[in-house]
C-alpha atoms as a PDB file:
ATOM      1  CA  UNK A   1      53.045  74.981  88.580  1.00  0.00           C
ATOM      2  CA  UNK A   2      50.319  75.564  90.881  1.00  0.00           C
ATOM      3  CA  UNK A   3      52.632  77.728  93.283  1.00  0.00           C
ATOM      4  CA  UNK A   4      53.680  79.821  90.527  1.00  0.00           C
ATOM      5  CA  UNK A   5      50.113  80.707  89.673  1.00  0.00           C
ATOM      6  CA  UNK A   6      49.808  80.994  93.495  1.00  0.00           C
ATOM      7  CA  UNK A   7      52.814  83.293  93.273  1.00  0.00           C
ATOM      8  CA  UNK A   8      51.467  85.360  90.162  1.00  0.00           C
ATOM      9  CA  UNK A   9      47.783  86.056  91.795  1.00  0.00           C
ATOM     10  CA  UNK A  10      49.321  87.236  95.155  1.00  0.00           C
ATOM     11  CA  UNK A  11      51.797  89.948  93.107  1.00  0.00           C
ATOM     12  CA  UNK A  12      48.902  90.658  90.838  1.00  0.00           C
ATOM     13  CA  UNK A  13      46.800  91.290  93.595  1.00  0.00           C
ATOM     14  CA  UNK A  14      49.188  93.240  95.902  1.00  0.00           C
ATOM     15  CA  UNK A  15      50.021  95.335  92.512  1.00  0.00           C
ATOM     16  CA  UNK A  16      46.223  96.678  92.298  1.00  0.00           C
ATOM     17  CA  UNK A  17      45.529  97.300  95.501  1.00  0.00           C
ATOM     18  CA  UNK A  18      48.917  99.034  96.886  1.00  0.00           C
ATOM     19  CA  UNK A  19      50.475 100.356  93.918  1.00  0.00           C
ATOM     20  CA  UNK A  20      54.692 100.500  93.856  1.00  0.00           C
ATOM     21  CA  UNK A  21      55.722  99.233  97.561  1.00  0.00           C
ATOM     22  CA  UNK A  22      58.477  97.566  99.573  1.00  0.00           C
ATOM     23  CA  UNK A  23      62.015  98.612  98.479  1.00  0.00           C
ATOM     24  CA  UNK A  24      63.308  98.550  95.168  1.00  0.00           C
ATOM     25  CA  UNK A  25      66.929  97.600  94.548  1.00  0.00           C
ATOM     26  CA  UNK A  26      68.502  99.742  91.509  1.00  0.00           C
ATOM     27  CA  UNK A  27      72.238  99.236  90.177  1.00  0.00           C
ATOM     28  CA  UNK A  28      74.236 100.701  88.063  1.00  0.00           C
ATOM     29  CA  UNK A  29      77.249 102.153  86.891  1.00  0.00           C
ATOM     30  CA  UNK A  30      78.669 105.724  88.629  1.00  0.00           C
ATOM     31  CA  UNK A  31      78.929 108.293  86.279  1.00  0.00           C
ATOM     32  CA  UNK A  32      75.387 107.168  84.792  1.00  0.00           C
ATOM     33  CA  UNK A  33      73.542 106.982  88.492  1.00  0.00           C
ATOM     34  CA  UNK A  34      75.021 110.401  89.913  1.00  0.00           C
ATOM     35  CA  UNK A  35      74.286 112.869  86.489  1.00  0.00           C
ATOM     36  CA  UNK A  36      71.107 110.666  85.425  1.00  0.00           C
ATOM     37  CA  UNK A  37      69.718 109.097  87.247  1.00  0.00           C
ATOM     38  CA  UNK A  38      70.067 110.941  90.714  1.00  0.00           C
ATOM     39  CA  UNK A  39      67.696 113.818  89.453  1.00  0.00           C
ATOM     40  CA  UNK A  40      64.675 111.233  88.248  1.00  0.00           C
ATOM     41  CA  UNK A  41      64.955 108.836  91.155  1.00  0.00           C
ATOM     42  CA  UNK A  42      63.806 112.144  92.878  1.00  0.00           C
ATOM     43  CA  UNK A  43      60.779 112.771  91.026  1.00  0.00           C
ATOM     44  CA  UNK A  44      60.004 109.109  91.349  1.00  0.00           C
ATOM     45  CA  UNK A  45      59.852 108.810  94.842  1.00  0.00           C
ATOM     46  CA  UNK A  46      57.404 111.696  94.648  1.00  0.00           C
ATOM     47  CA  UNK A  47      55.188 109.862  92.623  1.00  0.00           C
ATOM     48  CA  UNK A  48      55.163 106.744  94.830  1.00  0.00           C
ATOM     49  CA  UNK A  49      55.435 108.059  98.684  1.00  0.00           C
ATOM     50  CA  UNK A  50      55.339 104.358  99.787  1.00  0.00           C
ATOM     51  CA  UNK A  51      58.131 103.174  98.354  1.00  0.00           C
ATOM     52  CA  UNK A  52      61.614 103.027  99.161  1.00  0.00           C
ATOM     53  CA  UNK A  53      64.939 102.819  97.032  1.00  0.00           C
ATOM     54  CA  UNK A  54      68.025 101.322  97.431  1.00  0.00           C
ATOM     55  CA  UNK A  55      70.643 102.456  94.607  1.00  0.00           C
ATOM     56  CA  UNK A  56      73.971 100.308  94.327  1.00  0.00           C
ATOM     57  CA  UNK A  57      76.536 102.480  92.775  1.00  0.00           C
ATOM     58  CA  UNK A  58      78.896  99.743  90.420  1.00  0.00           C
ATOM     59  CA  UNK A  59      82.385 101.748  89.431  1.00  0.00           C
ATOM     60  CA  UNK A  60      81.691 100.375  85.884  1.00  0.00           C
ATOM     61  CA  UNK A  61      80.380  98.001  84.070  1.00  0.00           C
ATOM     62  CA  UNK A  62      82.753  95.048  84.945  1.00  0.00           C
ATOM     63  CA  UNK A  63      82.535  95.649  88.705  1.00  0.00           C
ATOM     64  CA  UNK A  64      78.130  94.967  88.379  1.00  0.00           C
ATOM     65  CA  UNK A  65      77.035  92.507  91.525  1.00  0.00           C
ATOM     66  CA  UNK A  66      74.270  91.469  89.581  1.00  0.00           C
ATOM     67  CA  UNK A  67      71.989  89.065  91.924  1.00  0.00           C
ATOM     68  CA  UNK A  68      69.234  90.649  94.318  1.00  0.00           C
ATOM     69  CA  UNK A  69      68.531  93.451  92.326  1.00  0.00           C
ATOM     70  CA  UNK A  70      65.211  94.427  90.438  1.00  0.00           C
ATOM     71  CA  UNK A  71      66.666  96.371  88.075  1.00  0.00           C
ATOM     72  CA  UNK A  72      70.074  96.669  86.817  1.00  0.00           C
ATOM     73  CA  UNK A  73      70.684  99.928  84.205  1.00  0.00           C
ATOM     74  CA  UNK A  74      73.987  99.485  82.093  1.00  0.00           C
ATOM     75  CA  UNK A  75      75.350  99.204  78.839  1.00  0.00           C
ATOM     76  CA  UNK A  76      76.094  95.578  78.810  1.00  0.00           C
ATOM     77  CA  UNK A  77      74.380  93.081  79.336  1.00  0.00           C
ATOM     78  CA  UNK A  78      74.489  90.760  82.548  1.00  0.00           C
ATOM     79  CA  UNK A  79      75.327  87.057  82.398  1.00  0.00           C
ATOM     80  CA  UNK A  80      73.044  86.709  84.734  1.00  0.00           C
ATOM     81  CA  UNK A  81      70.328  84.543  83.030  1.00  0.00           C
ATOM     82  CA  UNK A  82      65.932  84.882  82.981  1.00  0.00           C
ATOM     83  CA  UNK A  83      66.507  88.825  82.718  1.00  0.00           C
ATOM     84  CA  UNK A  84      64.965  91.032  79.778  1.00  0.00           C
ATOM     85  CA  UNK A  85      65.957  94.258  78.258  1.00  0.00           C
ATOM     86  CA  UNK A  86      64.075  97.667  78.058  1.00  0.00           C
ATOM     87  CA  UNK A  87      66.458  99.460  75.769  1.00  0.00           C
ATOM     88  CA  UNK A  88      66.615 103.125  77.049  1.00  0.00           C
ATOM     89  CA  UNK A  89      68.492 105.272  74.012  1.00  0.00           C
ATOM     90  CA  UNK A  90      71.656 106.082  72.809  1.00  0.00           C
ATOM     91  CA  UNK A  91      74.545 107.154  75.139  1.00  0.00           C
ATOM     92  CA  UNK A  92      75.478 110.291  73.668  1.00  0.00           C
ATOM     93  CA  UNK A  93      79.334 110.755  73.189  1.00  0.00           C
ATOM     94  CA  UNK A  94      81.380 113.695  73.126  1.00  0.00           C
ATOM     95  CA  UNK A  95      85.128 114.544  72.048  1.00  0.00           C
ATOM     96  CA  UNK A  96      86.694 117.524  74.256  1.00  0.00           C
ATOM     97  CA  UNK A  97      90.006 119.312  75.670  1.00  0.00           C
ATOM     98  CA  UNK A  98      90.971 122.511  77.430  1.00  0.00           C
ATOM     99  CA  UNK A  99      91.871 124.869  76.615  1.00  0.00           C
ATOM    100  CA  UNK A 100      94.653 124.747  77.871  1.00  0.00           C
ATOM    101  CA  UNK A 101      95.293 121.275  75.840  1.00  0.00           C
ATOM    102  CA  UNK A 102      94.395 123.345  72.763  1.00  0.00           C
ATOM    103  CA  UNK A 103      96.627 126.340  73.069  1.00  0.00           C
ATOM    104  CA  UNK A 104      99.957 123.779  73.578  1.00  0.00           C
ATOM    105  CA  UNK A 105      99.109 121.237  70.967  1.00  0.00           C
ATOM    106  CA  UNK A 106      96.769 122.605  68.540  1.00  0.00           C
ATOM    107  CA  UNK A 107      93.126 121.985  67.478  1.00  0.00           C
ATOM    108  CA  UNK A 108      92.775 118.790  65.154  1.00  0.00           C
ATOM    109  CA  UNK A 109      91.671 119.367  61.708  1.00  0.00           C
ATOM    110  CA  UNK A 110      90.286 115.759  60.743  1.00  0.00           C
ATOM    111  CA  UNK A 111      89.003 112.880  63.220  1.00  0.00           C
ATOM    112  CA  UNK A 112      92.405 111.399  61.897  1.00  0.00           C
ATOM    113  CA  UNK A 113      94.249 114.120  63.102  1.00  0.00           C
ATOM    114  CA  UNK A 114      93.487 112.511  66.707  1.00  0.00           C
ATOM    115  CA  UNK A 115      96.281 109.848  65.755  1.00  0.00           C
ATOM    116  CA  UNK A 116      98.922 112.551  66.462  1.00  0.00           C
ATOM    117  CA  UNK A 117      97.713 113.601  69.695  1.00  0.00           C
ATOM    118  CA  UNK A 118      97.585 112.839  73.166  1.00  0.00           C
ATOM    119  CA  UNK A 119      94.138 111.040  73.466  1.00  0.00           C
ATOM    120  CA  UNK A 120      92.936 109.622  77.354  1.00  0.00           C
ATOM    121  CA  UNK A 121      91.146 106.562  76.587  1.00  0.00           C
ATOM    122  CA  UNK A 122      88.655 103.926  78.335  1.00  0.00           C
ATOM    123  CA  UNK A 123      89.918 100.528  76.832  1.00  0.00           C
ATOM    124  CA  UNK A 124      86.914  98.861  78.061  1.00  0.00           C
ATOM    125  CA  UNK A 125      84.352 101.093  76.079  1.00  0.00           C
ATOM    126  CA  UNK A 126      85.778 101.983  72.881  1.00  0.00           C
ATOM    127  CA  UNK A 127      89.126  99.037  72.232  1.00  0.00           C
ATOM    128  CA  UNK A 128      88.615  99.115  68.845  1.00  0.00           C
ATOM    129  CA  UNK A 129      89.526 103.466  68.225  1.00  0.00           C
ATOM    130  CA  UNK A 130      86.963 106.034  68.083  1.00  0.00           C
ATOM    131  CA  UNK A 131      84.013 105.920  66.136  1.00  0.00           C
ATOM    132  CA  UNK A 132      83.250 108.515  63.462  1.00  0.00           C
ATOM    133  CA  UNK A 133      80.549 109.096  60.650  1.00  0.00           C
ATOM    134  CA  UNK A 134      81.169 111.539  57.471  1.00  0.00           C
ATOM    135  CA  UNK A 135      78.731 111.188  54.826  1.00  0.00           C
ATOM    136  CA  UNK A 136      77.368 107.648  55.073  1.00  0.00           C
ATOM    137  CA  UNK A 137      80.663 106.459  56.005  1.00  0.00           C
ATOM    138  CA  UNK A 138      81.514 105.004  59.070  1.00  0.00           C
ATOM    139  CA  UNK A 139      84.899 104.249  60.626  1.00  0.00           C
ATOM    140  CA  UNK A 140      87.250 104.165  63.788  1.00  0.00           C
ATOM    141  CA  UNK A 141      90.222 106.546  64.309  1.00  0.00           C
ATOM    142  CA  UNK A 142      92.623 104.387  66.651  1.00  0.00           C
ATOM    143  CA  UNK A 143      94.146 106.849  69.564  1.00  0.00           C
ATOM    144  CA  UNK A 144      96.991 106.169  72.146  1.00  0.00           C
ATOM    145  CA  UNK A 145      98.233 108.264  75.168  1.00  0.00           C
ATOM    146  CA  UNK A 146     100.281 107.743  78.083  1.00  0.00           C
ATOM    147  CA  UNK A 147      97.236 107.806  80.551  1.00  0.00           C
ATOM    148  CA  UNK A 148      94.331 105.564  80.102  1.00  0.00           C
ATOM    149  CA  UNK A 149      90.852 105.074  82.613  1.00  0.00           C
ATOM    150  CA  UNK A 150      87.834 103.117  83.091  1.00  0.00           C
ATOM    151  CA  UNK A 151      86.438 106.008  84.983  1.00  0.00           C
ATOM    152  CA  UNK A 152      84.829 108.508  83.106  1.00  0.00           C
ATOM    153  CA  UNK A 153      85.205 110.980  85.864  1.00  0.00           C
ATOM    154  CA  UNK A 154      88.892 110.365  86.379  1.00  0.00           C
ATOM    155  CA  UNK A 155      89.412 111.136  81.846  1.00  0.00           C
ATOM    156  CA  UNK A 156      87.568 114.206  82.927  1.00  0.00           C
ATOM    157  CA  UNK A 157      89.856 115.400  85.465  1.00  0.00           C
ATOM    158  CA  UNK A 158      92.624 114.453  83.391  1.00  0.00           C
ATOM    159  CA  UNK A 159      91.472 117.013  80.656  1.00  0.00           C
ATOM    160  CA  UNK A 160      90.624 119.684  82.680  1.00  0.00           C
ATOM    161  CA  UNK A 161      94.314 119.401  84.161  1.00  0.00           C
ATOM    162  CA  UNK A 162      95.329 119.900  79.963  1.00  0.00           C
ATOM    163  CA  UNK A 163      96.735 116.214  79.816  1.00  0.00           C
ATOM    164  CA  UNK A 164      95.001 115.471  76.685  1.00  0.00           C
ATOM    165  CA  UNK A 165      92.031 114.946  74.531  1.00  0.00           C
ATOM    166  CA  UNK A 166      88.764 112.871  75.697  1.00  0.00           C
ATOM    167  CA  UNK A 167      85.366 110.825  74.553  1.00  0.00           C
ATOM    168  CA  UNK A 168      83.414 110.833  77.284  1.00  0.00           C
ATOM    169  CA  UNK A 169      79.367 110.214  77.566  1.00  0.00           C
ATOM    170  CA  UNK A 170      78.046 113.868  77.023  1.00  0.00           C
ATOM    171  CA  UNK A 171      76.193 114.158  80.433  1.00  0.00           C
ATOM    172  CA  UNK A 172      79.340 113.725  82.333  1.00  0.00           C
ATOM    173  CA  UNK A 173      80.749 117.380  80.959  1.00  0.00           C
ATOM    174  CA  UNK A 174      77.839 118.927  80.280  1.00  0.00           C
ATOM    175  CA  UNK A 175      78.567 121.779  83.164  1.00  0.00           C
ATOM    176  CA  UNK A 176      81.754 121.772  81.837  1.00  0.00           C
ATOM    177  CA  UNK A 177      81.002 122.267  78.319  1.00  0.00           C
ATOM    178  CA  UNK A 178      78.756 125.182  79.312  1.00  0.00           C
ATOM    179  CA  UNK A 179      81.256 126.896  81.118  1.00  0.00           C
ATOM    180  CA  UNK A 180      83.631 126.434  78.460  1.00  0.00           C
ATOM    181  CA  UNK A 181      86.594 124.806  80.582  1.00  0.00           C
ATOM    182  CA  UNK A 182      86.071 122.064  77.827  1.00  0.00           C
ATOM    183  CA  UNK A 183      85.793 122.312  74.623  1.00  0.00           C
ATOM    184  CA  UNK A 184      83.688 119.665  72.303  1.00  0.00           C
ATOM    185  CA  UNK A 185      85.338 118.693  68.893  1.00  0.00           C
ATOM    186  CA  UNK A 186      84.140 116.815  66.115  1.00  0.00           C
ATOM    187  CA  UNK A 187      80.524 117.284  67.371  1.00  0.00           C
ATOM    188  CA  UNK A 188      78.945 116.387  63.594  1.00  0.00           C
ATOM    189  CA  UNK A 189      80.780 113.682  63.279  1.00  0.00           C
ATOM    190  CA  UNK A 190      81.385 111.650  66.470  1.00  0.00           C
ATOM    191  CA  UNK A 191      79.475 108.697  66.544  1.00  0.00           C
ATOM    192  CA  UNK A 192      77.609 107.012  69.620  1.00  0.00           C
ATOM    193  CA  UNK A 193      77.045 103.492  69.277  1.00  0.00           C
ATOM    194  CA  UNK A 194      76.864 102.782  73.172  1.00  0.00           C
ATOM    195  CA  UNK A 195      73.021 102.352  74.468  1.00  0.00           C
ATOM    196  CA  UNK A 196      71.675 101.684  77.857  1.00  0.00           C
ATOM    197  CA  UNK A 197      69.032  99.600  78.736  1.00  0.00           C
ATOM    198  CA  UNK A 198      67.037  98.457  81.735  1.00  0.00           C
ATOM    199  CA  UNK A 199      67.432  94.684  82.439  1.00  0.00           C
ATOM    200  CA  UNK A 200      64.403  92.733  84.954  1.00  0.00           C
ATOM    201  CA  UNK A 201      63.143  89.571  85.400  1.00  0.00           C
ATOM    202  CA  UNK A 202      61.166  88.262  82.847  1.00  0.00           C
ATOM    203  CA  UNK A 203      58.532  87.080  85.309  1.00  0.00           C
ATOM    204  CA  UNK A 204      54.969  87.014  83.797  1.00  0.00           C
ATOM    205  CA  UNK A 205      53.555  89.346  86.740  1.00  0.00           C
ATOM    206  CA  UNK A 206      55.978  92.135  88.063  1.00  0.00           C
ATOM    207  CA  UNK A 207      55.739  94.147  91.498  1.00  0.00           C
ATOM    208  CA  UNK A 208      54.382  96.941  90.592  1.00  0.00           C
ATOM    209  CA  UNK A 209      57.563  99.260  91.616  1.00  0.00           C
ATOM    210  CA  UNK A 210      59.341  97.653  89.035  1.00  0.00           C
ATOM    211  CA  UNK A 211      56.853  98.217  86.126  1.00  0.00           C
ATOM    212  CA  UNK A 212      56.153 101.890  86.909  1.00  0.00           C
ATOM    213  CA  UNK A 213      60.451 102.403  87.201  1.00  0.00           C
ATOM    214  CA  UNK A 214      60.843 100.849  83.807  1.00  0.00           C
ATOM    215  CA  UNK A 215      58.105 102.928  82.859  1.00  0.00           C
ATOM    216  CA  UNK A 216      59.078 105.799  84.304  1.00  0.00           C
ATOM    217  CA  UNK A 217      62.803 105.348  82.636  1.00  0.00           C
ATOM    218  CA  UNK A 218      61.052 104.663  79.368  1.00  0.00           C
ATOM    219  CA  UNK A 219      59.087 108.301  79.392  1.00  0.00           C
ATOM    220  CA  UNK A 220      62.104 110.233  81.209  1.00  0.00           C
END
């Protein structure tokens, strides 16, 4: 007990007088560190000049290495155990195509038109359908196609190359949206349950490079 409070002082101490230092270990999944986080990690390591930053890029959110890592950004939660949560928002969620995709197949009518198309799917985010809201109704539209991904930025490609219809999180086809080489569907209606959150130690007294990133996160 005494070399925890030993342990405590000296972080506590270090935190006033240096501010954020050392390196700080980041992971998380691809699509999520290249479109969001890329661009604030930047203005962070403006704000704290002594500091250095080590991001560990995880393919998704089965593939996380979760030990030796201050903070860990996903939507799931680790098994590792003594970490706590900073929820960080919803994942927004978009449904899209080509045009190309359009032109040869049609534009569904109804979220439950999807069932007659050619839908790309991640199994590991959405295996229970698509989620949709009309009203104050909820419900899932189940979808099938021939090609399936747990990459976001492979479903993309796949839709840009007309093979079929896509929910993807909206920052990964933003560009694309604005350039109109895909098309968003359903946009009132397509629900977003995913969230991400921050997970750290729940240590009494943090290194101050962890508090100001989860702070930072939590403002950005």
């Amino acid at each position: 007990q005494m070399l925890a409070k030993l342990d405590d002082y000296v972080v506590e101490a270090r935190n006033l007088q240096k501010g954020p230092y050392g390196t700080l270990r980041i992971q998380a999944t691809s699509d999520y560190a290249e479109c969001v986080l890329t661009p604030l990690l930047s203005e962070f390591i403006r704000r704290c000049p002594g500091l250095r930053i080590h991001l560990f890029v995880a393919t998704d959110n089965s593939n996380f290495v979760e030990e030796g890592f201050d903070v860990i950004v996903t939507s799931k939660k680790p098994s590792l155990p003594g970490l706590i949560e900073s929820d960080l928002g919803a994942i927004k969620h978009v449904i899209c195509a080509s045009p190309k995709y359009f032109q040869r197949f049609g534009r569904p009518k109804k979220p439950q038109d999807l069932r007659e198309h050619i839908c790309l799917v991640n199994l590991l985010s959405t295996p229970k359908g698509w989620p949709f809201q009309s009203a104050s109704r909820q419900f899932h539209v189940e979808v099938k196609g021939a090609l399936s991904s747990n990459s976001s930025a492979v479903l993309v490609q796949m839709a840009l190359q007309g093979d079929g219809i896509i929910r993807v999180p909206h920052y990964v086809v933003k560009a694309r949206l604005a350039d109109k080489t895909l098309q968003a569907i359903f946009e009132g209606m397509t629900l977003s349950p995913e969230r991400v959150r921050a997970y750290f130690s729940k240590a009494k007294h943090l290194p101050a490079k962890t508090t100001d990133f989860i702070h930072f996160l939590q403002a950005s």
